[in-house]
PDB file of N, CA and C in Angstrom:
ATOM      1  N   UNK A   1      87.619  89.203 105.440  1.00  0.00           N
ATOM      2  CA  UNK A   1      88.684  89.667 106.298  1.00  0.00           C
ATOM      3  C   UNK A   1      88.108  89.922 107.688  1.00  0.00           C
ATOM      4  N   UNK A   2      88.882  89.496 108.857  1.00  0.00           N
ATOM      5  CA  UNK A   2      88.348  89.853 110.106  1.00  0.00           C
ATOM      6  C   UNK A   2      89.094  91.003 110.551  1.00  0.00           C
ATOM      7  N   UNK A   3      88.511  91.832 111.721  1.00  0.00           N
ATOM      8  CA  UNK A   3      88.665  93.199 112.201  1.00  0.00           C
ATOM      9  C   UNK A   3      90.029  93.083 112.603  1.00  0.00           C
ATOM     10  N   UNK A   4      90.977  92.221 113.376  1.00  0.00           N
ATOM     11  CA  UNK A   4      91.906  92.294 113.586  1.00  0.00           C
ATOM     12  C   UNK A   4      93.154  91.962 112.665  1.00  0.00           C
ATOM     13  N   UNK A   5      92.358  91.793 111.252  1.00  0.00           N
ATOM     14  CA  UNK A   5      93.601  91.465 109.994  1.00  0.00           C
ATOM     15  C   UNK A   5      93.661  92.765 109.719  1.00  0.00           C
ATOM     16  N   UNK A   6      92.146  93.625 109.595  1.00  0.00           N
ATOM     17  CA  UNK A   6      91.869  95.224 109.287  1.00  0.00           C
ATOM     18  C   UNK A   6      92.970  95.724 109.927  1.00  0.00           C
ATOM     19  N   UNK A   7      93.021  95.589 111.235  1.00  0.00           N
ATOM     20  CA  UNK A   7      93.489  96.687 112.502  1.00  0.00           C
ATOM     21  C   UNK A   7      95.028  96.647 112.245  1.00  0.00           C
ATOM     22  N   UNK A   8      95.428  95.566 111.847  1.00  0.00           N
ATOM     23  CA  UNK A   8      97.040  95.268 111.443  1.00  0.00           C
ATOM     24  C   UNK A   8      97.293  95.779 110.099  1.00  0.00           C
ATOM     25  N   UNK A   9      97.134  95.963 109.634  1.00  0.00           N
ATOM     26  CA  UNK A   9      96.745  96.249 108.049  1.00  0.00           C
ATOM     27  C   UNK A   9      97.037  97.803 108.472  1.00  0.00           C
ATOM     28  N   UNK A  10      96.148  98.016 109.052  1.00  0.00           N
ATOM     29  CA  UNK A  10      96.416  99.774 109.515  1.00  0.00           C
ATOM     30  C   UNK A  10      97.305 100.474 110.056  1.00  0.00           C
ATOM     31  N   UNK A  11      97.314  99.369 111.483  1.00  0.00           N
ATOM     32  CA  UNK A  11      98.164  99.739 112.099  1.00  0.00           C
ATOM     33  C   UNK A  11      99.783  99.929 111.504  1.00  0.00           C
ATOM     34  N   UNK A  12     100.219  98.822 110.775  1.00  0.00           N
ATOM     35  CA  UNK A  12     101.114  99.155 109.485  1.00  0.00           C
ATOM     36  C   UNK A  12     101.120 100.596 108.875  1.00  0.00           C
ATOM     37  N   UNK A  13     100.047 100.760 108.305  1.00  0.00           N
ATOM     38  CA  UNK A  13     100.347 101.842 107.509  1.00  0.00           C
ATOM     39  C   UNK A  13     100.496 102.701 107.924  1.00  0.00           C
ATOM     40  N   UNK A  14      99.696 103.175 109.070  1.00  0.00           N
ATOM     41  CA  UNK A  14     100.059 104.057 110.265  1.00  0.00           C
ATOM     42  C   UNK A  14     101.240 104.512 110.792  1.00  0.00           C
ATOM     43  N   UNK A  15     101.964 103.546 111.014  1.00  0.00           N
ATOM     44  CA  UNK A  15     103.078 103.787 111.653  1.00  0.00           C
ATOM     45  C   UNK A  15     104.254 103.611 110.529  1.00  0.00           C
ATOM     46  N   UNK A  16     104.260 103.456 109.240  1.00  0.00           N
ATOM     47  CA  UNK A  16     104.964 103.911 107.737  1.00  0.00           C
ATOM     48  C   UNK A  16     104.379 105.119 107.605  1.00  0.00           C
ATOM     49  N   UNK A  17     103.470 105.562 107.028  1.00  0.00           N
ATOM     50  CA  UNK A  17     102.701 106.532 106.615  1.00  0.00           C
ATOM     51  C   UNK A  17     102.573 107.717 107.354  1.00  0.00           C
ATOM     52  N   UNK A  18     102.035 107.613 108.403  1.00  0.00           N
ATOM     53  CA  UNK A  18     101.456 109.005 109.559  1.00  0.00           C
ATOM     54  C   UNK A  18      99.865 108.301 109.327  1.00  0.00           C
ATOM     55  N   UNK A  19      98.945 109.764 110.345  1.00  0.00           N
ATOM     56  CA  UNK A  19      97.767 109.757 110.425  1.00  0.00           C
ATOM     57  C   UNK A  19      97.108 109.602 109.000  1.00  0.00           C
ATOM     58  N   UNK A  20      97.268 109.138 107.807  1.00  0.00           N
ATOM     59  CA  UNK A  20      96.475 109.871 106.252  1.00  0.00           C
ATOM     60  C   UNK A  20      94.703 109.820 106.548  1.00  0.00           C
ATOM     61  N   UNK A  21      94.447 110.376 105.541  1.00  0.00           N
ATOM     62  CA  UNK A  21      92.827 110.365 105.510  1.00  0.00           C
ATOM     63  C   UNK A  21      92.386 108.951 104.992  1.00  0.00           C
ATOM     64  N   UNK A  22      91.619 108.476 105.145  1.00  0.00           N
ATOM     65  CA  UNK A  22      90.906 106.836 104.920  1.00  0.00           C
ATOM     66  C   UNK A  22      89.839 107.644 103.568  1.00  0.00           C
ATOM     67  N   UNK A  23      90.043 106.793 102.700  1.00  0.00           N
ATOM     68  CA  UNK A  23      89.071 106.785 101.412  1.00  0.00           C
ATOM     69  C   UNK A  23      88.632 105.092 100.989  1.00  0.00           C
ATOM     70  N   UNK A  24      87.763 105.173 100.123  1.00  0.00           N
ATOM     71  CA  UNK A  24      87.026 104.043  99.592  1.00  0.00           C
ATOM     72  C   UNK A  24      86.676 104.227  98.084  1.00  0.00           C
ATOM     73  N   UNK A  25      87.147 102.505  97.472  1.00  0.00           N
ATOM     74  CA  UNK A  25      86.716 102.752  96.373  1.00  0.00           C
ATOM     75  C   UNK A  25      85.138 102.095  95.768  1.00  0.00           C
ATOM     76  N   UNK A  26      84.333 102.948  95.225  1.00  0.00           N
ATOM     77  CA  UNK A  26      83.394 102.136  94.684  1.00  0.00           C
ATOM     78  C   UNK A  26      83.041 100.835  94.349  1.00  0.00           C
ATOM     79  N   UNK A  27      84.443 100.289  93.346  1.00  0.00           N
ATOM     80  CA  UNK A  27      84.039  98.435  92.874  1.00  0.00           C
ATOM     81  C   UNK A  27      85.361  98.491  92.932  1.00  0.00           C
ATOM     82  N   UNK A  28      85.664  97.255  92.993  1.00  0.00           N
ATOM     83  CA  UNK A  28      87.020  96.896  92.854  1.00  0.00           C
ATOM     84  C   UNK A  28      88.016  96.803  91.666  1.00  0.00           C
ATOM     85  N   UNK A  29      87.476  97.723  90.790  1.00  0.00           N
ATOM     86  CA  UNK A  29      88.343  98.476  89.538  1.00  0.00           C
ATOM     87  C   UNK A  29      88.761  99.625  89.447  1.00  0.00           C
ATOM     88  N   UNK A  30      88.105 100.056  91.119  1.00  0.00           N
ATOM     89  CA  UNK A  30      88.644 101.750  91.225  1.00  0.00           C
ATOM     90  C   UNK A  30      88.053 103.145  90.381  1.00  0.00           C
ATOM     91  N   UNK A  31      86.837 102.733  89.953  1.00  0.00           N
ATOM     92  CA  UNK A  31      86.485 103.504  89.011  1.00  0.00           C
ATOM     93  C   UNK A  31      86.150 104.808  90.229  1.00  0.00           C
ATOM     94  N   UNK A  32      85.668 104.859  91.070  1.00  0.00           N
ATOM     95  CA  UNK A  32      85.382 106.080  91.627  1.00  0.00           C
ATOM     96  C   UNK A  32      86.183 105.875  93.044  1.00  0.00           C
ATOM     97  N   UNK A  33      86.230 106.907  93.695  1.00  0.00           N
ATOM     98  CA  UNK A  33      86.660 106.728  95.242  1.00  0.00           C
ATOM     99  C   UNK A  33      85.972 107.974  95.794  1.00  0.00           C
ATOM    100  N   UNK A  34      85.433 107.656  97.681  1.00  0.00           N
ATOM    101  CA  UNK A  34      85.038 108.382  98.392  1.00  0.00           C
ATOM    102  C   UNK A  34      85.350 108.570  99.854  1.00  0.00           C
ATOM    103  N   UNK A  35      85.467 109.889 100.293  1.00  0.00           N
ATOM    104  CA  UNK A  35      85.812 109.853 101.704  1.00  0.00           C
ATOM    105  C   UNK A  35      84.794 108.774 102.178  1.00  0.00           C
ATOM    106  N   UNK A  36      84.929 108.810 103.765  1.00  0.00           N
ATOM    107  CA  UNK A  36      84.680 107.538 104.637  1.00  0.00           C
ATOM    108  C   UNK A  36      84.161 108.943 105.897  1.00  0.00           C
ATOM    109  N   UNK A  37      82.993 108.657 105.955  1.00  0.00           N
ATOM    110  CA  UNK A  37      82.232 109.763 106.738  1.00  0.00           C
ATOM    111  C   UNK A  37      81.453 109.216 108.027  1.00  0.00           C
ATOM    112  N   UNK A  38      81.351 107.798 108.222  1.00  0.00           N
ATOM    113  CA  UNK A  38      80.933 107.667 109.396  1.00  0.00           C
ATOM    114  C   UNK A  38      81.910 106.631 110.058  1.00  0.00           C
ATOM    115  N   UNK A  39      81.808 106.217 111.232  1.00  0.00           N
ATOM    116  CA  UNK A  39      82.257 105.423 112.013  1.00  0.00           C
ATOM    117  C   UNK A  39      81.844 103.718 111.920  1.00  0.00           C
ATOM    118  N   UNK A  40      82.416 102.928 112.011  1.00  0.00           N
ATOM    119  CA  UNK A  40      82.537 101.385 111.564  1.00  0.00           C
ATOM    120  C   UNK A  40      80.663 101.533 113.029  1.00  0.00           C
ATOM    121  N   UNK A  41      80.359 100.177 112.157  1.00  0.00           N
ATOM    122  CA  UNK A  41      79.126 100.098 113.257  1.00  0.00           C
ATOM    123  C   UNK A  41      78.834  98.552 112.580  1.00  0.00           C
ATOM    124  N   UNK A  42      78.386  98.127 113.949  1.00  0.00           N
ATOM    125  CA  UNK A  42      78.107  96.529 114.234  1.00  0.00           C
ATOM    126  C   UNK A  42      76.946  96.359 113.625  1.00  0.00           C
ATOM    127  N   UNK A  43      76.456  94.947 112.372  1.00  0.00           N
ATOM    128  CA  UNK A  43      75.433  94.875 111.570  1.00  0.00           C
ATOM    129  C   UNK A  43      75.223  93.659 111.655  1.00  0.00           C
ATOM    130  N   UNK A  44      73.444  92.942 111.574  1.00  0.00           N
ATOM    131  CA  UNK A  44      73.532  91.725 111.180  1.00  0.00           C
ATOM    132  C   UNK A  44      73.245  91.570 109.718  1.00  0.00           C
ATOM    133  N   UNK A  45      73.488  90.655 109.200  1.00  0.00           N
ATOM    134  CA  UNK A  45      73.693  90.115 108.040  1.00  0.00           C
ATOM    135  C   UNK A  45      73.389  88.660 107.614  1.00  0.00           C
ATOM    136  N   UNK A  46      71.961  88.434 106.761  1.00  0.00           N
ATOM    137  CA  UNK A  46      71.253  87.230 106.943  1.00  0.00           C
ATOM    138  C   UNK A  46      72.822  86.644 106.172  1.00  0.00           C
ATOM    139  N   UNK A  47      73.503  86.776 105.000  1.00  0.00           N
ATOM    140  CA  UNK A  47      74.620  86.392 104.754  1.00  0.00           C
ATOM    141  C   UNK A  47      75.919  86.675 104.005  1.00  0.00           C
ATOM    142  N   UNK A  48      76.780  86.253 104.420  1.00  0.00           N
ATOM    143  CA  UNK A  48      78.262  87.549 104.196  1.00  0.00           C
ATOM    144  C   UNK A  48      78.406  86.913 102.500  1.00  0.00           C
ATOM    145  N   UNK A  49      78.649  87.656 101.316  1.00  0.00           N
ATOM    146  CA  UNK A  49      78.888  87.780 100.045  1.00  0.00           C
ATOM    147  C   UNK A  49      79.723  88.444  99.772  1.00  0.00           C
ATOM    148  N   UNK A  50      79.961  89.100  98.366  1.00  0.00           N
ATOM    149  CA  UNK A  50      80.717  89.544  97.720  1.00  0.00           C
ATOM    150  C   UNK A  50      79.821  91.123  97.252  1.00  0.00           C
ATOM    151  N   UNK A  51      78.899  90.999  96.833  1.00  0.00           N
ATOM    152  CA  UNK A  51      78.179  92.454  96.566  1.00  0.00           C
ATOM    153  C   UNK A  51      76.551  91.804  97.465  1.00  0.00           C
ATOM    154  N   UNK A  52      76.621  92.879  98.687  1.00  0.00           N
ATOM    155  CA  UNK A  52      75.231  92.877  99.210  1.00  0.00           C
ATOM    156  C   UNK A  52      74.415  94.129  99.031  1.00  0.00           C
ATOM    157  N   UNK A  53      72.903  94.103  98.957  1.00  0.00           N
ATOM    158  CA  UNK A  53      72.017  95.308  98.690  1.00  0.00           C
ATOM    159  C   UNK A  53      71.510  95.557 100.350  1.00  0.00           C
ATOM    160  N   UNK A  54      70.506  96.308 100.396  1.00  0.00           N
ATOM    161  CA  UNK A  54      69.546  96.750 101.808  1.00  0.00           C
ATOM    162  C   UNK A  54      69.079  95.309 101.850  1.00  0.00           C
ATOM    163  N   UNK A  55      68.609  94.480 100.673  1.00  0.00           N
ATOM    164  CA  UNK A  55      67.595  93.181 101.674  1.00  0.00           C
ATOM    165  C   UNK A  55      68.444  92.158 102.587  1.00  0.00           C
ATOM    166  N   UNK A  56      69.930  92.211 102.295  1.00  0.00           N
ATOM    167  CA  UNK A  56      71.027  91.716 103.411  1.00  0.00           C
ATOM    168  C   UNK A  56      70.932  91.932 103.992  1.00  0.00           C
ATOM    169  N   UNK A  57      70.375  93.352 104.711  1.00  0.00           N
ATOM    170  CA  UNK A  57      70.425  93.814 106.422  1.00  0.00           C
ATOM    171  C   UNK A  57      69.141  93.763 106.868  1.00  0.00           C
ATOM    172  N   UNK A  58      68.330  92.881 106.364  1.00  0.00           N
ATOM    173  CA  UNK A  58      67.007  92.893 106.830  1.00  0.00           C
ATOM    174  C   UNK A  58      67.095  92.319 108.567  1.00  0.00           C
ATOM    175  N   UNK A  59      65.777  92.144 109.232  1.00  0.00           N
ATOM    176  CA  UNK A  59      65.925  91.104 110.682  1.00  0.00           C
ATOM    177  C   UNK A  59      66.354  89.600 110.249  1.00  0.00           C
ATOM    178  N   UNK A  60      67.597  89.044 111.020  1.00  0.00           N
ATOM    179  CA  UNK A  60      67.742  88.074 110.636  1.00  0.00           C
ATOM    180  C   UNK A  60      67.829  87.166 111.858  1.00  0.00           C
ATOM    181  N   UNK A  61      67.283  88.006 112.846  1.00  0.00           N
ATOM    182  CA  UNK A  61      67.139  87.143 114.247  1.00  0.00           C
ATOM    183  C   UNK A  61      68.215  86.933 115.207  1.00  0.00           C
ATOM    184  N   UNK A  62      69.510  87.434 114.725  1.00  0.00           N
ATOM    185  CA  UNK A  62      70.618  87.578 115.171  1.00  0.00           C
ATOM    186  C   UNK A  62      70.375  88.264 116.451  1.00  0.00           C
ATOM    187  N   UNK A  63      71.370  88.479 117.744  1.00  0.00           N
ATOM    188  CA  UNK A  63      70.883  88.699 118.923  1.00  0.00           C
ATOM    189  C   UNK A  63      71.895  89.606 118.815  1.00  0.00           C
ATOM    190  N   UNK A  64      72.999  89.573 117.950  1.00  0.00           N
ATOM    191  CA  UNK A  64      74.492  90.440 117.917  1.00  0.00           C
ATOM    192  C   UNK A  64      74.858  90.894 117.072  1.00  0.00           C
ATOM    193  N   UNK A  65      75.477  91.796 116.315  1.00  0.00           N
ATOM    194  CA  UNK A  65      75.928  91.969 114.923  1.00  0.00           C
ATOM    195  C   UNK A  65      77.103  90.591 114.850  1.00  0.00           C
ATOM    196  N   UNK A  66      76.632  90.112 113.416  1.00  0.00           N
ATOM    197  CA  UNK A  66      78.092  89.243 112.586  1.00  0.00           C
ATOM    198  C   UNK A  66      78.521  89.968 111.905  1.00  0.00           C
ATOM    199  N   UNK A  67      78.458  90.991 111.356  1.00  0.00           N
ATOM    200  CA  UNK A  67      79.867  92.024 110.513  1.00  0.00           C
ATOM    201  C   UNK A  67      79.475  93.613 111.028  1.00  0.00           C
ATOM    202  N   UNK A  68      80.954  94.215 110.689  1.00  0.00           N
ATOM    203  CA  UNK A  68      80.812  95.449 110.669  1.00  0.00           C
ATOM    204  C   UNK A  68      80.903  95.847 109.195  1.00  0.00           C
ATOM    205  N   UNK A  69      80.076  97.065 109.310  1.00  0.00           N
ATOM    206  CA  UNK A  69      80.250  97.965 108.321  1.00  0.00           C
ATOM    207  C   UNK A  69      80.594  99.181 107.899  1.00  0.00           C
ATOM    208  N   UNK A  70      81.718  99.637 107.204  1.00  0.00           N
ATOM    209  CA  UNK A  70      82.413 100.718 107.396  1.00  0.00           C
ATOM    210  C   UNK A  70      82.282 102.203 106.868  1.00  0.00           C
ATOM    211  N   UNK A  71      81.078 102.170 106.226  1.00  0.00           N
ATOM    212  CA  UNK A  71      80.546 103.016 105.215  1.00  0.00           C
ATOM    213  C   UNK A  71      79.412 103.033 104.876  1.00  0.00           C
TER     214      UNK A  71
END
């Protein structure tokens, strides 16, 4: 998903909803959920997947972040 499908996505709910609090779920079966405690921040990423660990964000020579990360 790119940041501006995010931002619409929100912006939607936002303006149905009100301000709500932003949470996250663990895996995508919902087994746990957690507040969202820091601010989105620009990352490089040797490559975009489905489940990445720490060796994804290693130096990948990138000059810019290619994804953000929200948590």
């Amino acid at each position: 998903m790119k940041i501006s499908q995010f931002i619409k996505g929100l912006t939607a709910i936002k303006k149905e909803l009100g301000n709500l609090e932003v949470i996250y779920s663990s895996d995508d079966e919902g087994n746990t959920y957690h507040q969202i405690y820091f601010a989105p921040t620009g990352v490089c990423v040797s490559e975009l997947k489905d489940y990445m660990s720490s060796d994804d964000f290693n130096e990948t020579g990138l000059q810019k972040p290619n994804a953000i990360i929200i948590n």
